[in-house]
Protein backbone atom coordinates (compact mmCIF):
# COMPACT_ATOMS: atom_id res chain seq x y z
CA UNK A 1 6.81 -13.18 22.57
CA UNK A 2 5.69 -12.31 26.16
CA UNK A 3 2.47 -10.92 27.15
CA UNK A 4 4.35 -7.29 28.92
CA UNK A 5 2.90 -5.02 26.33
CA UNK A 6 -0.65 -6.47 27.33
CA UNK A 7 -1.36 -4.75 31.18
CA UNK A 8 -4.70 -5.18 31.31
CA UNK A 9 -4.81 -9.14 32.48
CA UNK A 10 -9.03 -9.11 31.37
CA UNK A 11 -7.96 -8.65 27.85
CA UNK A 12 -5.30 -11.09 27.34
CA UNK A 13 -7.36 -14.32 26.63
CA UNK A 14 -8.14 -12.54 23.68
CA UNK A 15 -5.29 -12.63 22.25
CA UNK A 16 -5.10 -15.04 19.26
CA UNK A 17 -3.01 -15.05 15.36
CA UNK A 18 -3.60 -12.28 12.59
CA UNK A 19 -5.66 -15.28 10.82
CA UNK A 20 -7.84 -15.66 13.57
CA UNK A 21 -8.73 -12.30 13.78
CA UNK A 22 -8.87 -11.72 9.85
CA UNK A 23 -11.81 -14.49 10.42
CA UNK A 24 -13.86 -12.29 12.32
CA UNK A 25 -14.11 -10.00 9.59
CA UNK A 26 -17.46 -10.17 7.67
CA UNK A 27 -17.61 -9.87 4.14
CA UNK A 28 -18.59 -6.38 2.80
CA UNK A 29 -17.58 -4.84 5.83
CA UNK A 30 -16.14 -1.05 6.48
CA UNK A 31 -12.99 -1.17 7.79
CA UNK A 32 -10.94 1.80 9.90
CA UNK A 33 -7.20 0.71 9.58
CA UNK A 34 -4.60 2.93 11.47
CA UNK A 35 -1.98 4.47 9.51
CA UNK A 36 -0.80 7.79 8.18
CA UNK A 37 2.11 8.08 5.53
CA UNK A 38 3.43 4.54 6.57
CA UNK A 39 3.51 5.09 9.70
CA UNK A 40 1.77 2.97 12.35
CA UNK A 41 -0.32 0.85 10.00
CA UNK A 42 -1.25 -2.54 11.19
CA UNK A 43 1.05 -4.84 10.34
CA UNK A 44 -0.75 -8.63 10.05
CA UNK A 45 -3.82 -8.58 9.79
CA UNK A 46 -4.61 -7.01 6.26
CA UNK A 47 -1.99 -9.48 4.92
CA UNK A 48 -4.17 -12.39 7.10
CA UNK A 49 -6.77 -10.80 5.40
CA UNK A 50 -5.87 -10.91 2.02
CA UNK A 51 -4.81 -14.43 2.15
CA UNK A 52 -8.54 -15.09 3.24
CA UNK A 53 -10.33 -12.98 0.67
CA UNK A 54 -8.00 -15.11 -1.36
CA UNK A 55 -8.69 -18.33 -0.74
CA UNK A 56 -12.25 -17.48 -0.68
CA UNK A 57 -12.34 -15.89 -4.66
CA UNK A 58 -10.47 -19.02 -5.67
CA UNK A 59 -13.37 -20.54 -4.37
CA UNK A 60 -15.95 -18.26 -6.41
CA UNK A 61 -17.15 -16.88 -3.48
CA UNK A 62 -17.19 -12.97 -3.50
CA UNK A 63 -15.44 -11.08 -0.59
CA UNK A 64 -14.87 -7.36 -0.71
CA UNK A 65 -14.49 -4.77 2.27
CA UNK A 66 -13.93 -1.17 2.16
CA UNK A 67 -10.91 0.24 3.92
CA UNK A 68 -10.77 3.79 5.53
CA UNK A 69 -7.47 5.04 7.27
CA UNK A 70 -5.80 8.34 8.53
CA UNK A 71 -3.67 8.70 5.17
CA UNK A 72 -1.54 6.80 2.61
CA UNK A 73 -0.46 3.19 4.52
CA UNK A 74 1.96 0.86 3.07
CA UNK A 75 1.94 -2.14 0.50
CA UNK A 76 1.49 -4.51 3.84
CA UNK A 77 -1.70 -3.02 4.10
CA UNK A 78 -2.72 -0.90 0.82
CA UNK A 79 -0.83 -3.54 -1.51
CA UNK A 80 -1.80 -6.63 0.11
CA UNK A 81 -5.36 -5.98 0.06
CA UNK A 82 -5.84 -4.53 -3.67
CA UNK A 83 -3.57 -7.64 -5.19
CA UNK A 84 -6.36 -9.59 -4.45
CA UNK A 85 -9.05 -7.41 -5.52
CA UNK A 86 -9.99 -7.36 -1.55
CA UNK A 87 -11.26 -3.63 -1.74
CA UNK A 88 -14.28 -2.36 -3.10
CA UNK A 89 -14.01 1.18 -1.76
CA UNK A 90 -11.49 3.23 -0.70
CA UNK A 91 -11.14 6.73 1.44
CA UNK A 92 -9.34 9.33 2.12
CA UNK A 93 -5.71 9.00 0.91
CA UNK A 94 -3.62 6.40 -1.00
CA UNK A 95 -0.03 6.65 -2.80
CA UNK A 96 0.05 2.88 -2.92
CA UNK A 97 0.37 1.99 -7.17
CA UNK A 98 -1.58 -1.23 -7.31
CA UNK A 99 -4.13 0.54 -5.54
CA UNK A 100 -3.48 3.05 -8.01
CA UNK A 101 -3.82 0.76 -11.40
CA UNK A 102 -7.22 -0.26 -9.69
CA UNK A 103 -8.87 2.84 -9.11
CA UNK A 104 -7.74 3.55 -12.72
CA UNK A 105 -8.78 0.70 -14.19
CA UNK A 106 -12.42 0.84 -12.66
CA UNK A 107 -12.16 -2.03 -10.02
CA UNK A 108 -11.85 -0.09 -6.94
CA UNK A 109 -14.16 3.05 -5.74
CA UNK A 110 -12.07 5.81 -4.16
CA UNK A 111 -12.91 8.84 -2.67
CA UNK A 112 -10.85 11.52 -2.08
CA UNK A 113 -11.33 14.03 0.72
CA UNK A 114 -9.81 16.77 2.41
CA UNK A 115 -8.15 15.19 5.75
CA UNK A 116 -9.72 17.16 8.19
CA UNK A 117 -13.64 16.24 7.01
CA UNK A 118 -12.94 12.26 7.49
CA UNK A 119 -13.90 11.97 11.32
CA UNK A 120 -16.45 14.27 11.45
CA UNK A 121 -18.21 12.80 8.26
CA UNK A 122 -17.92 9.63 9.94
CA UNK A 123 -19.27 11.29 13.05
CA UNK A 124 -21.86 12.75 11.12
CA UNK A 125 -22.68 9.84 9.85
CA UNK A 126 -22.35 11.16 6.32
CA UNK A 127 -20.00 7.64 5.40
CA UNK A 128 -22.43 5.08 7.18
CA UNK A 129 -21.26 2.97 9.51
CA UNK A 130 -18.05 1.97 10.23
CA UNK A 131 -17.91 -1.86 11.26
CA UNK A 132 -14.51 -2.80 12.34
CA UNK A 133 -10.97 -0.85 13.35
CA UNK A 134 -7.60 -2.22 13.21
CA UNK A 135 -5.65 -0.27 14.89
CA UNK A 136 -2.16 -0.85 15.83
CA UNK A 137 -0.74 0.71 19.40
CA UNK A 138 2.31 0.30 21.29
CA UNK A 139 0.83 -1.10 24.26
CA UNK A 140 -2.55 -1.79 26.33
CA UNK A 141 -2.32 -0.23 30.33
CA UNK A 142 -3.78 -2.00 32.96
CA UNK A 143 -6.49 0.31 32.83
CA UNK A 144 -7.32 -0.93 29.33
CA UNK A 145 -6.20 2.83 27.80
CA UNK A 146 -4.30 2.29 24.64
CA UNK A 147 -0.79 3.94 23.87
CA UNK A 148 -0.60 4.98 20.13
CA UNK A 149 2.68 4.30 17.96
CA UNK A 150 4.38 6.23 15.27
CA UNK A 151 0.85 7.70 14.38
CA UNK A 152 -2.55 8.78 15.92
CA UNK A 153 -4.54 9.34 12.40
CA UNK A 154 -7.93 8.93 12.79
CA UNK A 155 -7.97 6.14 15.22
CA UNK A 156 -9.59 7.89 18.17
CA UNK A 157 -12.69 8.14 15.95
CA UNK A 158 -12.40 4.48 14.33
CA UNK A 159 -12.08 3.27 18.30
CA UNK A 160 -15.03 5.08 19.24
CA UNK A 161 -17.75 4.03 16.30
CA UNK A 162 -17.08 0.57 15.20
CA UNK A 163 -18.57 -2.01 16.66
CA UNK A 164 -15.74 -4.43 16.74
CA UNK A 165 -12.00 -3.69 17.05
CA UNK A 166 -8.82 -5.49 16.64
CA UNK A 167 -5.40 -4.26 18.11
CA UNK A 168 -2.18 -5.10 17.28
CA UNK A 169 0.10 -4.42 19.79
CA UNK A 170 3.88 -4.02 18.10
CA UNK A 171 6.66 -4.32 20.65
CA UNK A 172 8.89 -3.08 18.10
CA UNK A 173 8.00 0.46 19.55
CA UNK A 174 9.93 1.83 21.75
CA UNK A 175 7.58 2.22 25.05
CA UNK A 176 9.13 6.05 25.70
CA UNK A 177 6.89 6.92 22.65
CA UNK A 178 3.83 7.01 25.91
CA UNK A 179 3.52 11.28 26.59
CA UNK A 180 4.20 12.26 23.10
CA UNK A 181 0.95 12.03 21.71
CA UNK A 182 -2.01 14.19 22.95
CA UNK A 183 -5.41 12.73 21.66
CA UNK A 184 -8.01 15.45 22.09
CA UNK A 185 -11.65 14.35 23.49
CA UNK A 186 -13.21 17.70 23.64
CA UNK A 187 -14.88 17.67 19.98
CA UNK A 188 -19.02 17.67 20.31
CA UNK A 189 -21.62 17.90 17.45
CA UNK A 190 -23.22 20.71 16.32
CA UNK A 191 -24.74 22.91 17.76
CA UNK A 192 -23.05 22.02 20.63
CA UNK A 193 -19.18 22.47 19.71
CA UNK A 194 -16.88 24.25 21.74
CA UNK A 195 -13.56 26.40 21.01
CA UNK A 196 -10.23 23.71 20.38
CA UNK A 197 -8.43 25.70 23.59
CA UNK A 198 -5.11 25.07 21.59
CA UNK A 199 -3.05 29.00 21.42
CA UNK A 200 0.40 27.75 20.27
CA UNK A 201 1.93 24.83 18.90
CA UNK A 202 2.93 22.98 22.21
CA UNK A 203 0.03 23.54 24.12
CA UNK A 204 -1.10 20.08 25.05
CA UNK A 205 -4.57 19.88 25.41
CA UNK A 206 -5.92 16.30 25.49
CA UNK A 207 -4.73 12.39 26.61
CA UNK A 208 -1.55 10.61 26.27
CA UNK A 209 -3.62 7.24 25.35
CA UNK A 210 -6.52 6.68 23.36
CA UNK A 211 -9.95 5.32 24.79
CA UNK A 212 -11.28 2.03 23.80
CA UNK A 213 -14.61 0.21 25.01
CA UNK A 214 -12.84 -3.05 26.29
CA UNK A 215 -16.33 -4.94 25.48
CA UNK A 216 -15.48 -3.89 21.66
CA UNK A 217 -12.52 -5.29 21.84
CA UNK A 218 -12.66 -8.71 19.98
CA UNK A 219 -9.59 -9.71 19.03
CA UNK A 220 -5.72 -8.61 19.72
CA UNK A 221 -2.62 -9.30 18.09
CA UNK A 222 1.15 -9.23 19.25
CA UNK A 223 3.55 -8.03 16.70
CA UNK A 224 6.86 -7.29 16.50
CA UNK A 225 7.52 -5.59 13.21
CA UNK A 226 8.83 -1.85 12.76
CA UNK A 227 7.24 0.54 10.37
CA UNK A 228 8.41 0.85 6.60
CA UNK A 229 10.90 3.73 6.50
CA UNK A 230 10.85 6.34 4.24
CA UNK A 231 13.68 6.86 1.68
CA UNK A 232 14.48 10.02 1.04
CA UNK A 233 17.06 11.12 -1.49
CA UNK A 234 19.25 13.92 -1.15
CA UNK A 235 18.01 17.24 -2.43
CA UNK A 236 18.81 17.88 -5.93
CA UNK A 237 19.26 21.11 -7.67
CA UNK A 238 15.79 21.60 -8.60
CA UNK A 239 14.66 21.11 -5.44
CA UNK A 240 17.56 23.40 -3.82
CA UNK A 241 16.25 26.55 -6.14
CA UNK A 242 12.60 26.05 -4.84
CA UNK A 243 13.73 25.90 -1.45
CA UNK A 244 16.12 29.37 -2.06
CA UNK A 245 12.97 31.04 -3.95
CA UNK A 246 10.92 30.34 -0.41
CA UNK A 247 13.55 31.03 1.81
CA UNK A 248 14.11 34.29 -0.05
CA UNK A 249 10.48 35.45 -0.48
CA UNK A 250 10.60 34.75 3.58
CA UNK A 251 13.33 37.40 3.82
CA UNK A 252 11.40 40.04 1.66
CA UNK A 253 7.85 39.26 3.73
CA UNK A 254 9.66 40.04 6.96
CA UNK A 255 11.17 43.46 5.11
CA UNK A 256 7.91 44.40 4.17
CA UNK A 257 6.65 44.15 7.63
CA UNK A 258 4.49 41.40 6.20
CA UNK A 259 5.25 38.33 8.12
CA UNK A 260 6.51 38.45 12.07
CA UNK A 261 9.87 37.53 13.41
CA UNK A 262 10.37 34.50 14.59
CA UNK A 263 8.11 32.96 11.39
CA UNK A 264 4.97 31.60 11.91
CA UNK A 265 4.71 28.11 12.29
CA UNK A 266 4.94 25.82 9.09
CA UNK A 267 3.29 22.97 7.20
CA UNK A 268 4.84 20.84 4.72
CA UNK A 269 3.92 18.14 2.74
CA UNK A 270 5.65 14.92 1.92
CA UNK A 271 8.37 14.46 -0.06
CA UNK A 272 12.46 15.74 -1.51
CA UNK A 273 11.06 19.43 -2.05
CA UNK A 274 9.95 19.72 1.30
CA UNK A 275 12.55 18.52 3.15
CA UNK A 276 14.68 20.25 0.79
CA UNK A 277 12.81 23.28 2.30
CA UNK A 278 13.49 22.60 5.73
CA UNK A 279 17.39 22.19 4.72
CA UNK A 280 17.33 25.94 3.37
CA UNK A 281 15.99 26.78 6.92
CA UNK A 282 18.97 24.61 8.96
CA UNK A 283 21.40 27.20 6.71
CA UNK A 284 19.47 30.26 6.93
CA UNK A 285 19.24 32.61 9.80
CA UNK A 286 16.09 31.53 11.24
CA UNK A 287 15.82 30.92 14.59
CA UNK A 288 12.73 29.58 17.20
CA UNK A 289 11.28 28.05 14.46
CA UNK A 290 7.95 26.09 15.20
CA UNK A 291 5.74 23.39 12.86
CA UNK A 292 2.14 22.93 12.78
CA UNK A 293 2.18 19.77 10.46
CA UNK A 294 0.37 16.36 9.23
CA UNK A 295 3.79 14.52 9.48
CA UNK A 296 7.41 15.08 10.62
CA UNK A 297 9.98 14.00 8.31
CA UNK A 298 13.38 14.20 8.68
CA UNK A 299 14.24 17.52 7.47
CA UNK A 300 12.28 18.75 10.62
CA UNK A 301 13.44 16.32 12.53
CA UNK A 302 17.13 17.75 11.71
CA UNK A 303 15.59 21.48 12.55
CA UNK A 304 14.61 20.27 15.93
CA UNK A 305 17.85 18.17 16.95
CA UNK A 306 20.18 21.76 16.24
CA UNK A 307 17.53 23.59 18.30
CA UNK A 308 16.66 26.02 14.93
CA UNK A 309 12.72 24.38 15.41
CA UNK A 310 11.77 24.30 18.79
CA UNK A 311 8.60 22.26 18.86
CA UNK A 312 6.47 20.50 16.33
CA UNK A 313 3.49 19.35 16.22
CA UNK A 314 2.01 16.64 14.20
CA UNK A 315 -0.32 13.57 13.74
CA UNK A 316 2.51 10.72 12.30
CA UNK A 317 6.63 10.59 12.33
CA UNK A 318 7.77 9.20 8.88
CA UNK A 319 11.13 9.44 8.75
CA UNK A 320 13.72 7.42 6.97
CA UNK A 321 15.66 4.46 8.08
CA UNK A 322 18.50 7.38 9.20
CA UNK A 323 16.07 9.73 10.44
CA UNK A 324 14.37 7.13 12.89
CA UNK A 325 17.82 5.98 14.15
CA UNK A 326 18.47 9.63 15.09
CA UNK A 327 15.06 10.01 16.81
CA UNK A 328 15.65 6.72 18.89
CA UNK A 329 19.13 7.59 19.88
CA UNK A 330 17.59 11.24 21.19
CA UNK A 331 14.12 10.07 22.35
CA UNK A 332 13.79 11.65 25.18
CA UNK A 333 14.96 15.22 23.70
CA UNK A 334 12.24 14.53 21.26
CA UNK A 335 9.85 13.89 23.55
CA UNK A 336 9.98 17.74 24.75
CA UNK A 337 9.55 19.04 21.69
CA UNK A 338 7.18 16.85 19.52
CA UNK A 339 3.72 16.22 20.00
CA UNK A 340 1.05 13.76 18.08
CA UNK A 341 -2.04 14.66 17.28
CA UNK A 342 -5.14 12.86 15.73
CA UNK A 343 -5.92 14.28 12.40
CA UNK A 344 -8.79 16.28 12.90
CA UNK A 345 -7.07 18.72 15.09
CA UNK A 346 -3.70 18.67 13.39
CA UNK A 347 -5.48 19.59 10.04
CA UNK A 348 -8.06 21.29 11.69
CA UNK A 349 -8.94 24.52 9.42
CA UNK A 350 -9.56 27.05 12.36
CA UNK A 351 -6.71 26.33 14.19
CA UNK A 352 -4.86 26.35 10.49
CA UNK A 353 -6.34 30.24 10.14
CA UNK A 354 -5.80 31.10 13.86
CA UNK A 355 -2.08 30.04 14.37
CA UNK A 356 -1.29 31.94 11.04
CA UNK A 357 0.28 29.08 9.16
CA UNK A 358 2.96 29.05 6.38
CA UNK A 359 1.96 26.25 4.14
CA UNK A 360 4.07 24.76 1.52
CA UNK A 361 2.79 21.67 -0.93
CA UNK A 362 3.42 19.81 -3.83
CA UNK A 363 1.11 19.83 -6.92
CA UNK A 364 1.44 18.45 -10.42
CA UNK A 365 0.63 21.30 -12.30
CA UNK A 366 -0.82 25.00 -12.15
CA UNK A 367 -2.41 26.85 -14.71
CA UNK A 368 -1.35 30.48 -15.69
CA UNK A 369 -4.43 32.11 -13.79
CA UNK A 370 -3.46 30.31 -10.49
CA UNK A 371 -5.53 27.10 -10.65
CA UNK A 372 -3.52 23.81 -8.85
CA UNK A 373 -3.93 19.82 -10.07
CA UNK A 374 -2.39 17.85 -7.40
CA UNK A 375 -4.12 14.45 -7.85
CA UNK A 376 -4.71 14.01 -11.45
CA UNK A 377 -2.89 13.06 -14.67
CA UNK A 378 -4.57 14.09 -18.03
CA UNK A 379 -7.65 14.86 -16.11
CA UNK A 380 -8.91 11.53 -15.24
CA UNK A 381 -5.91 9.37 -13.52
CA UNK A 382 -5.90 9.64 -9.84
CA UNK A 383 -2.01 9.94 -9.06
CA UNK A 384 -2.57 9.77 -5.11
CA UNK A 385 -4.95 12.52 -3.69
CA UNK A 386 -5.40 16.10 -1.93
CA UNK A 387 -4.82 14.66 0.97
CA UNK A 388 -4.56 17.56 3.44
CA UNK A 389 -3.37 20.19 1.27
CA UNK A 390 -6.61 21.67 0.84
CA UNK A 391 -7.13 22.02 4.58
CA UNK A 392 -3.86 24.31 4.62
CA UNK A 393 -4.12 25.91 1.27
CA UNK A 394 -7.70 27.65 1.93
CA UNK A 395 -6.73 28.70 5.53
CA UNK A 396 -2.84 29.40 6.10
CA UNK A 397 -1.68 33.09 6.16
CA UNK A 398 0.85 32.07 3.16
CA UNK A 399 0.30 29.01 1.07
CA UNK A 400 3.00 27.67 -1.10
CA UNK A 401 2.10 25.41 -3.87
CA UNK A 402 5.67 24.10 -5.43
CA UNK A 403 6.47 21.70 -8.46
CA UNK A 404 9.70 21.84 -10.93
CA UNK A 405 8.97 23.58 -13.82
CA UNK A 406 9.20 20.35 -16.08
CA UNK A 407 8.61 16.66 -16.33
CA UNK A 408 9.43 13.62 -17.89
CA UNK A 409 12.79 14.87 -18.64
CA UNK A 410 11.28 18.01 -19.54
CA UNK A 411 9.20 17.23 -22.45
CA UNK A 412 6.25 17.99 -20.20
CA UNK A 413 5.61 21.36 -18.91
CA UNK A 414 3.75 21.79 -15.43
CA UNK A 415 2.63 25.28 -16.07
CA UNK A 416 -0.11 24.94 -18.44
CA UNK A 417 -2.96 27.27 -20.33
CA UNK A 418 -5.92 25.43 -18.43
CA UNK A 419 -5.06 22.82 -15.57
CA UNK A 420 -7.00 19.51 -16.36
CA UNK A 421 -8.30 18.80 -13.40
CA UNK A 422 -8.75 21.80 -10.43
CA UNK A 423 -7.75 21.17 -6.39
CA UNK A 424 -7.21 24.15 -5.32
CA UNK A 425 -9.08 27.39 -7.36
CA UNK A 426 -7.55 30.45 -7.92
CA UNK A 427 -9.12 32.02 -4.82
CA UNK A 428 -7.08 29.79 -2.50
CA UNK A 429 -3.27 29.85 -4.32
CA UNK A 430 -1.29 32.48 -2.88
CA UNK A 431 2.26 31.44 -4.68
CA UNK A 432 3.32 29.68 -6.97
CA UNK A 433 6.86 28.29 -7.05
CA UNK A 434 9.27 26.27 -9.27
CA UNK A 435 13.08 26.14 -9.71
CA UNK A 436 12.67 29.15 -12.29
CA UNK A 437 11.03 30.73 -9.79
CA UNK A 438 8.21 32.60 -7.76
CA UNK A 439 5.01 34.35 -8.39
CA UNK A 440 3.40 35.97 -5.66
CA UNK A 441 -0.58 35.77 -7.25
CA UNK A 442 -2.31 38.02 -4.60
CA UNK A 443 -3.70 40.94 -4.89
CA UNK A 444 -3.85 40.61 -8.69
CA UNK A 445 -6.60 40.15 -11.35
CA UNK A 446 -6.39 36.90 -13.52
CA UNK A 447 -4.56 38.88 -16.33
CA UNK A 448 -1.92 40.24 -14.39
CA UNK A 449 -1.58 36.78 -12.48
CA UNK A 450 -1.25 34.83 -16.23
CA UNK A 451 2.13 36.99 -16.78
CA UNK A 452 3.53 37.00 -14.15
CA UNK A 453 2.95 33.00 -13.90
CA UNK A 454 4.87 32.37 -17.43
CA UNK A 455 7.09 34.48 -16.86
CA UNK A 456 8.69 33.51 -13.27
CA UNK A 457 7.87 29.76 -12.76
CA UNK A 458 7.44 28.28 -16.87
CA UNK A 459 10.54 26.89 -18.12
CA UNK A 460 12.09 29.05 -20.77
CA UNK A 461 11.13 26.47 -23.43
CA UNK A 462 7.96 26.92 -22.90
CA UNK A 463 7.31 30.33 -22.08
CA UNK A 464 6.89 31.66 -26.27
CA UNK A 465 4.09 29.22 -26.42
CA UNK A 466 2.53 29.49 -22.91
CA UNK A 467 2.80 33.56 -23.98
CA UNK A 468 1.30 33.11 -27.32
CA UNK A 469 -1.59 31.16 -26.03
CA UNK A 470 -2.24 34.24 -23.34
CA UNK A 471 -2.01 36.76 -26.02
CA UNK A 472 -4.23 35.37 -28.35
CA UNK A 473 -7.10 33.89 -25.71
CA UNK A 474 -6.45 37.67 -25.10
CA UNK A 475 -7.95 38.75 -28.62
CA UNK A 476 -10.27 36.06 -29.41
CA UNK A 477 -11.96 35.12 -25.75
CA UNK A 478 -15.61 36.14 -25.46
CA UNK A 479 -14.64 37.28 -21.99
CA UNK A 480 -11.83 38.92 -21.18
CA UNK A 481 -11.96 38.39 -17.17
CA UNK A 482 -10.29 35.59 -17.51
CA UNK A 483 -9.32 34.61 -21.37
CA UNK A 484 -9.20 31.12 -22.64
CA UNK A 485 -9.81 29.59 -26.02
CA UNK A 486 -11.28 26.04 -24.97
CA UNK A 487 -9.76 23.98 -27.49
CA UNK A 488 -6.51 25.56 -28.13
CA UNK A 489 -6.24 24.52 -24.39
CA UNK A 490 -6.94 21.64 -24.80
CA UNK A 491 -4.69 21.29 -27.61
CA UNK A 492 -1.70 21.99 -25.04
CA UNK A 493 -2.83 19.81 -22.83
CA UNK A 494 -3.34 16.58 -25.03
CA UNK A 495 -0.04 17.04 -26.23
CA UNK A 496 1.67 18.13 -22.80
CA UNK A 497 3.16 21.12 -23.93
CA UNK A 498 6.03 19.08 -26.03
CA UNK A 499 8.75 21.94 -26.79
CA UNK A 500 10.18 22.80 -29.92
């Protein structure tokens, strides 16, 4: 492997192997690893890592560090380190299962924070201090700027407080990728902030390449390994009635004179649903589309290639092994109409409330008065986290929460009496929507909100009970804002709502 992705001729003698650098890593120390939905994660060094921390316990030495990144990473990085019990706290996002099993299980801390507060707690100093980055970038400049890959995440702030940092530089990248990101350095402290000068989804409004103190820089890695694609399976019929319920309460907004025409930009969160979404769009009338967005995946990738979304804007590309060819093959069409963000302006709430955005996430379950879980199982199993749902919900000019109406084959219901553990309150739910349907929850008072909720989005095998429960918290409540008989709830919910 040649040194041509290294310009900057000062910081090649540091160049040395993934152990080397995983050497240089104290024990107990913070750590800001790239990465946002598996994309642009550092590649070597957290497995170098884990084969140290390792070697080291089967020594009886203890050796922990804590690992903070943009998002969810991949088992390379999330996997690698929790198989060896490397972690002893984690932040802000994970979807990786061992990781999972651990948090569960009591042998890893996690916390689990809205996206968009990360860098400024960290700037705040709110999370203490932050001793090392790994950050992975397509290449160093001569000028020692750095040119981000598949994501931007929070690594402008992890470059800028730790005191050490270690890049690995992955060829695998195509080099075109420099332009498409624009890394914003206009954020100050209170009192002295300023107005984000960003008016519509294109504007660019920062740096193609991220800053780095070359004196910081300790250690850097060549790699040549792509990210971990995304699979993504077709849309299914669930997911196709969700989709035609959004697409259609889109129709009746505009006919109300409620929502302009061309739509406001969207958000959507990860996953079959969502894309499933964006392949409702690529059939519907819609036209000049735009996205305001955490990550790109390939439904909106597919909305921008037949010109129905004209530009998107984003902080990571995770796209699937097809999806990524396409974008390759087309790069420099892309590059006109995407644009990378870090985090903290992608999910940043004013510019959320300002550009009027259409918000659409997942959730695992919402309660018949409008309350969302989207992290939890039975109340005290982290599934993943809010990730940046909660920086969209509170602040788009229509938020979407969507979920099929059933689980587990459909023994489970998702629409429950009381939701085990709340996200998102009922002040910050505008819709709710599931392949039965949609419920539109504004404007209404908790009772109105319950009926309308069982009746439009609970499966039909569980509405009698889910209506029963309502009409008898209805009668027997102490208060009848919002009616609930505690333990009959929690009746429903030990059992999951079995049918029958």
């Amino acid at each position: 492997m040649t040194a041509t992705r290294i310009q900057s001729e000062a910081l090649r003698s540091r160049i040395m192997t993934a152990d080397q650098a995983a050497a240089l890593i104290p024990n107990h120390a913070t750590i800001g690893m790239s990465g946002f939905t598996g994309a642009g994660y550092p590649k070597l060094v957290p497995a170098a890592l884990a084969r140290r921390i390792e070697a080291l316990h089967a020594q009886g030495e203890d050796f922990k560090v804590s690992v903070w990144t943009g998002a969810s990473t991949a088992p390379e990085l999330d996997g690698a380190l929790a198989k060896v019990d490397g972690i002893e706290m984690r932040l802000p996002y994970q979807s990786d299962p061992v990781c999972r099993e651990r948090i569960n299980a009591g042998r890893m801390e996690y916390i689990d924070i809205h996206l968009s507060h990360v860098a400024q707690y960290v700037w705040f100093g709110f999370l203490g201090k932050l001793n090392v980055a790994v950050v992975e970038v397509a290449a160093i400049k001569a000028d020692g700027s750095l040119v981000a890959s598949s994501s931007v995440g929070n690594n402008k702030t992890w470059l800028d407080q730790a005191d050490m940092v270690i890049l690995e530089v992955n060829s695998a990248f195509d080099l075109r990728l420099e332009g498409m990101h624009d890394v914003y350095y206009g954020t100050h402290l209170p009192p002295h902030r300023l107005p984000i000068p960003l008016i519509t989804v294109s504007d660019r409004i920062g740096e193609t390449t991220l800053r780095c103190d070359p004196r910081k820089i300790v250690a850097i890695i060549e790699t040549n390994q792509p990210d971990r694609n995304i699979h993504f399976a077709p849309p299914d019929e669930v997911s196709q009635a969700i989709a035609g319920h959004i697409i259609e309460f889109l129709e009746h907004e505009i006919a109300k004179g409620r929502m302009p025409e061309p739509l406001l930009p969207f958000q959507s969160g990860v996953g079959n649903v969502a894309n499933a979404v964006m392949a409702g769009l690529q059939k519907g009338r819609f036209e000049g589309l735009t996205a305001f967005t955490e990550v790109l995946q390939d439904g909106m990738l597919d909305l921008l290639r037949t010109g129905k979304m004209v530009h998107a804007s984003a902080t990571a590309l995770s796209l699937s092994k097809a999806g990524q060819a396409e974008f390759l093959d087309n790069l420099e069409y892309y590059r006109s109409r995407i644009v990378l963000r870090p985090q903290e302006i992608s999910n940043h709430p004013e510019l959320v409330r300002r550009l009027g955005i259409i918000a659409m996430n997942g959730m695992i379950e919402a309660d018949i008065y409008g309350n969302v879980n989207s992290t939890h199982i039975a109340g005290t199993s982290i599934m993943n986290g809010i990730g940046g749902s909660g920086d969209f919900a509170r602040n788009a000019f229509l938020s979407f929460f969507m979920t099929p109406s059933v689980a587990k084959g459909g023994a489970i219901s998702c629409i429950v009496p009381m939701v085990n553990h709340v996200d998102h309150t009922e002040h910050d739910v505008q819709v709710i929507v599931t392949e039965q349907g949609i419920a539109d929850l504004r404007g209404l008072s908790p009772k109105h909100r319950a009926r309308l909720v069982i009746d439009n989005c609970a499966h039909p095998g569980f509405r009698p009970a889910l209506h029963e429960y309502y009409e008898r918290a209805l009668r027997e409540s102490p208060g009848k804002h919002t009616p609930h008989l505690i333990a009959e709830a929690l009746t429903f919910m030990r059992g999951r709502g079995i049918a029958g």
